[in-house]
N, C-alpha and C. Protein backbone atom coordinates (compact mmCIF):
# COMPACT_ATOMS: atom_id res chain seq x y z
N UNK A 1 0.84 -1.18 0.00
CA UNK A 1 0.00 0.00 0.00
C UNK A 1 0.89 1.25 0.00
N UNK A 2 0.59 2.21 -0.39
CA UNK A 2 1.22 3.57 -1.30
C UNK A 2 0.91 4.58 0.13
N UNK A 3 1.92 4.57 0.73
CA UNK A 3 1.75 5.89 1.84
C UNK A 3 0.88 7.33 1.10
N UNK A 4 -0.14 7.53 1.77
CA UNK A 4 -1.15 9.13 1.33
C UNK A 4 0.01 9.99 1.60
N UNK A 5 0.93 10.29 2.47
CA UNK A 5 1.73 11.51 2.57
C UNK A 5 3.09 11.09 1.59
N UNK A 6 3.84 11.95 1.12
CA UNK A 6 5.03 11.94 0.69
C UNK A 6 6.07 12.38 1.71
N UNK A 7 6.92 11.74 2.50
CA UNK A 7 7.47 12.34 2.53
C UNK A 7 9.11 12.96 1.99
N UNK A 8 9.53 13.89 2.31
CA UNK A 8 10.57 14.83 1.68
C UNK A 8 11.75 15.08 2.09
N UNK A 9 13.02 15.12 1.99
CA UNK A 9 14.29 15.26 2.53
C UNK A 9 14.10 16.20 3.51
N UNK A 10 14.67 16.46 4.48
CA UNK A 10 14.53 17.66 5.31
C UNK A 10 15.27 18.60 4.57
N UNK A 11 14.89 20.12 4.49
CA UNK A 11 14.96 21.39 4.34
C UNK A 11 16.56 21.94 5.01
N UNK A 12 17.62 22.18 4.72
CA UNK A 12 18.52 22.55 5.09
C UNK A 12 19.20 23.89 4.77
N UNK A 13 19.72 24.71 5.43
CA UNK A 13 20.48 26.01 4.79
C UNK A 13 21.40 26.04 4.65
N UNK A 14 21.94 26.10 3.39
CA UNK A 14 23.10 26.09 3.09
C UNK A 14 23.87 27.34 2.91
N UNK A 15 24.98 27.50 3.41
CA UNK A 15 25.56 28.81 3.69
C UNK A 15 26.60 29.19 2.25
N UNK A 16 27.16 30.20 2.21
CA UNK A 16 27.55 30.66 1.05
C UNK A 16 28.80 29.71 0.51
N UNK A 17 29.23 29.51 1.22
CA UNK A 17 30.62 28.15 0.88
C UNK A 17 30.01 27.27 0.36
N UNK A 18 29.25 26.53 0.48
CA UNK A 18 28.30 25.23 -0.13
C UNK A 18 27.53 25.86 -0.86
N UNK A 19 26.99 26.36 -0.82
CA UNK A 19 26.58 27.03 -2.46
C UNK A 19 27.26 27.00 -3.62
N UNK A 20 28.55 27.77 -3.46
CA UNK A 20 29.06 27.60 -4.06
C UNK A 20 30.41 26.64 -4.41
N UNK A 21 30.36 25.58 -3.43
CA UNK A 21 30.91 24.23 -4.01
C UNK A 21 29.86 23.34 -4.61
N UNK A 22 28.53 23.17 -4.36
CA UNK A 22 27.55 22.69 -4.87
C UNK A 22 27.33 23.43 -6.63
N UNK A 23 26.97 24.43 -6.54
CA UNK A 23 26.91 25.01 -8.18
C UNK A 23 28.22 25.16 -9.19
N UNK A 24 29.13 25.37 -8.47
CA UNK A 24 30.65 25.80 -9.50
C UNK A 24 30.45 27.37 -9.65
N UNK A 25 29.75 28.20 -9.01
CA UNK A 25 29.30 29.80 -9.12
C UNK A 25 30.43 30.54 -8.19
N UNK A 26 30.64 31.30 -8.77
CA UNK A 26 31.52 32.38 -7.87
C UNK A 26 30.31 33.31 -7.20
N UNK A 27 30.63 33.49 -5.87
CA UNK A 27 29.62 34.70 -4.93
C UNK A 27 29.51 35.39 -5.57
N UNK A 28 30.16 36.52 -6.65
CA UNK A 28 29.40 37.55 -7.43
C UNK A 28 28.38 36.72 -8.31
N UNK A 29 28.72 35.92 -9.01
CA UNK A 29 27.63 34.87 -9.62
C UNK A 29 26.17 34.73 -9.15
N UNK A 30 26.45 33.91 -8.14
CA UNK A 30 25.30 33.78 -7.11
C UNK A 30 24.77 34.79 -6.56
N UNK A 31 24.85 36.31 -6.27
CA UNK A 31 24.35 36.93 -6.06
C UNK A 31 23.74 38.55 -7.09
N UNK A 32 24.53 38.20 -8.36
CA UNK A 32 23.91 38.89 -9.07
C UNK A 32 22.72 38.00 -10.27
N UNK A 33 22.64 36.65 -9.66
CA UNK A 33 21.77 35.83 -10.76
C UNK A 33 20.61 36.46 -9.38
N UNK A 34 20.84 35.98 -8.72
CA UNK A 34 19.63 36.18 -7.38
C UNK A 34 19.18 37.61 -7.67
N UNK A 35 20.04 38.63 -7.77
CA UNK A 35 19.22 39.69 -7.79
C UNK A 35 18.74 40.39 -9.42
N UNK A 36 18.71 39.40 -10.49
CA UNK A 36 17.95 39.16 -11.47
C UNK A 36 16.88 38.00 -11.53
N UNK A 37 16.97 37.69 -10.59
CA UNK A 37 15.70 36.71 -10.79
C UNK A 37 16.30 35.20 -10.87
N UNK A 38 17.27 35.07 -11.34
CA UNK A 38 17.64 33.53 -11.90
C UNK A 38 18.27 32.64 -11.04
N UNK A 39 18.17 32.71 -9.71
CA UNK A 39 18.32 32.36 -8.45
C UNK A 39 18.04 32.28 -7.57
N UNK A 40 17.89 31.56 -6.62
CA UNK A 40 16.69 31.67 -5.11
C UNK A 40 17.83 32.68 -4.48
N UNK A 41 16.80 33.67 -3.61
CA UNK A 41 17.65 34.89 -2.82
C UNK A 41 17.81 34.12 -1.79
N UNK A 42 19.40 34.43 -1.16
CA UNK A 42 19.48 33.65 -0.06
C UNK A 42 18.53 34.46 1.33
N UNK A 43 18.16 33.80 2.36
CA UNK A 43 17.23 34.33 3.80
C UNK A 43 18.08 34.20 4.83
N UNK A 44 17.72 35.47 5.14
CA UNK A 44 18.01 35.76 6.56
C UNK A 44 18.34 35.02 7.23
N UNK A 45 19.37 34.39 8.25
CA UNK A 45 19.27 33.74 9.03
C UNK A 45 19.65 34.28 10.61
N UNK A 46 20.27 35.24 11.08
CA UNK A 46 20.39 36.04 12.19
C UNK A 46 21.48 37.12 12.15
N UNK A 47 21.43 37.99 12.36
CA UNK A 47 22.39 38.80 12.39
C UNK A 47 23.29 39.20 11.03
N UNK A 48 23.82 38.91 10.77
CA UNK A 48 25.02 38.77 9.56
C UNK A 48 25.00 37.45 8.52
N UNK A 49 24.09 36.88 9.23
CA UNK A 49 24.16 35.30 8.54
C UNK A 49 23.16 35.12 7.60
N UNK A 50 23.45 34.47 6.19
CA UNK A 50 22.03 34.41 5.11
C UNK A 50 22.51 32.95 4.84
N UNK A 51 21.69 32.27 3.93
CA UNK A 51 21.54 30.78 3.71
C UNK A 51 20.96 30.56 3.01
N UNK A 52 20.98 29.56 2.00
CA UNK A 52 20.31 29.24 0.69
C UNK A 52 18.99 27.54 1.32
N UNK A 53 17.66 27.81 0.96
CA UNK A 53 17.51 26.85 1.00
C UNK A 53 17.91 25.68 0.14
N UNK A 54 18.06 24.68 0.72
CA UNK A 54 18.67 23.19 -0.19
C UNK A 54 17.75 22.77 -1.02
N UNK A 55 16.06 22.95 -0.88
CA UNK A 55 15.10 22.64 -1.78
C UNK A 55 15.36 23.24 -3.08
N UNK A 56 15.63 24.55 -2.60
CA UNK A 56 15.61 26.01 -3.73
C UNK A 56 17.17 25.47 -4.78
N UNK A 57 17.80 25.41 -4.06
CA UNK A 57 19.25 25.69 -4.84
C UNK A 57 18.93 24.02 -5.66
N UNK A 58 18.54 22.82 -5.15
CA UNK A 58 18.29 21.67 -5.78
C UNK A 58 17.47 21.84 -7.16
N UNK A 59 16.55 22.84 -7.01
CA UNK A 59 15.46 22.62 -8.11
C UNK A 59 16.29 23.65 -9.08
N UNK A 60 17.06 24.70 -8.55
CA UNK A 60 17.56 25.34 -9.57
C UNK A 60 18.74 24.02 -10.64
N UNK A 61 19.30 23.75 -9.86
CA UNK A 61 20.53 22.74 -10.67
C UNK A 61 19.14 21.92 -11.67
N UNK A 62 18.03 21.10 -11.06
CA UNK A 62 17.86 20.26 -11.48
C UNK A 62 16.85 21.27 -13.21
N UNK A 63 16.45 22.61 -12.78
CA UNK A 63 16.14 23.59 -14.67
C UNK A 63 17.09 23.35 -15.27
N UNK A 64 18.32 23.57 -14.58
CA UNK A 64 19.49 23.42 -15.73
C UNK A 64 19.37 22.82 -16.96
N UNK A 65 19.63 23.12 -18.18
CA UNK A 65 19.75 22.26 -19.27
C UNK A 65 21.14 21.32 -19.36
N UNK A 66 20.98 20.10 -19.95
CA UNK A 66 22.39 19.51 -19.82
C UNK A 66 23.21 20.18 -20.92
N UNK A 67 24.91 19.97 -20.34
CA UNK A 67 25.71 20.70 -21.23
C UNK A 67 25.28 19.87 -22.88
N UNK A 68 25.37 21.37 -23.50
CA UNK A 68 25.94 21.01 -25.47
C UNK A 68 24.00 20.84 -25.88
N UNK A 69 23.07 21.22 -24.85
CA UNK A 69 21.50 21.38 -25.49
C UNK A 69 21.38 22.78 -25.51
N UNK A 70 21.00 23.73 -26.37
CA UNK A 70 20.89 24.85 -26.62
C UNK A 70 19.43 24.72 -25.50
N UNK A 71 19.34 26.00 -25.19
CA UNK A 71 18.24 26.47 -24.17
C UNK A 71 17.24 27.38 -24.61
């Protein structure tokens, strides 16, 4: 029998170092795609601290087109 709920990886924040070992993006990268739109903005996390959700930054890799397919 087919569980009614799904459930989902837990939700993690990933901080600007893993971001960008996860994408191959340089921080100006990642933060001028974010502030065009083509990136999840990283959130607040206290004081000085921001964080990417892991859902967000996952679904972005997974739009990606694979290399050598025109887009």
């Amino acid at each position: 029998m087919k569980p009614s709920v799904e459930i989902d990886k837990p939700v993690r924040m990933l901080r600007l170092d893993s971001v960008k070992a996860i994408t191959g993006l340089s921080r100006d990268s990642l933060y001028r795609l974010a502030r065009e739109g083509e990136f999840p903005k990283p959130r607040k996390l206290a004081g000085r601290a921001s964080g990417w959700r892991s859902d967000e930054v996952q679904e972005w890799i997974d739009s990606r087109p694979f290399a050598g397919n025109a887009a």
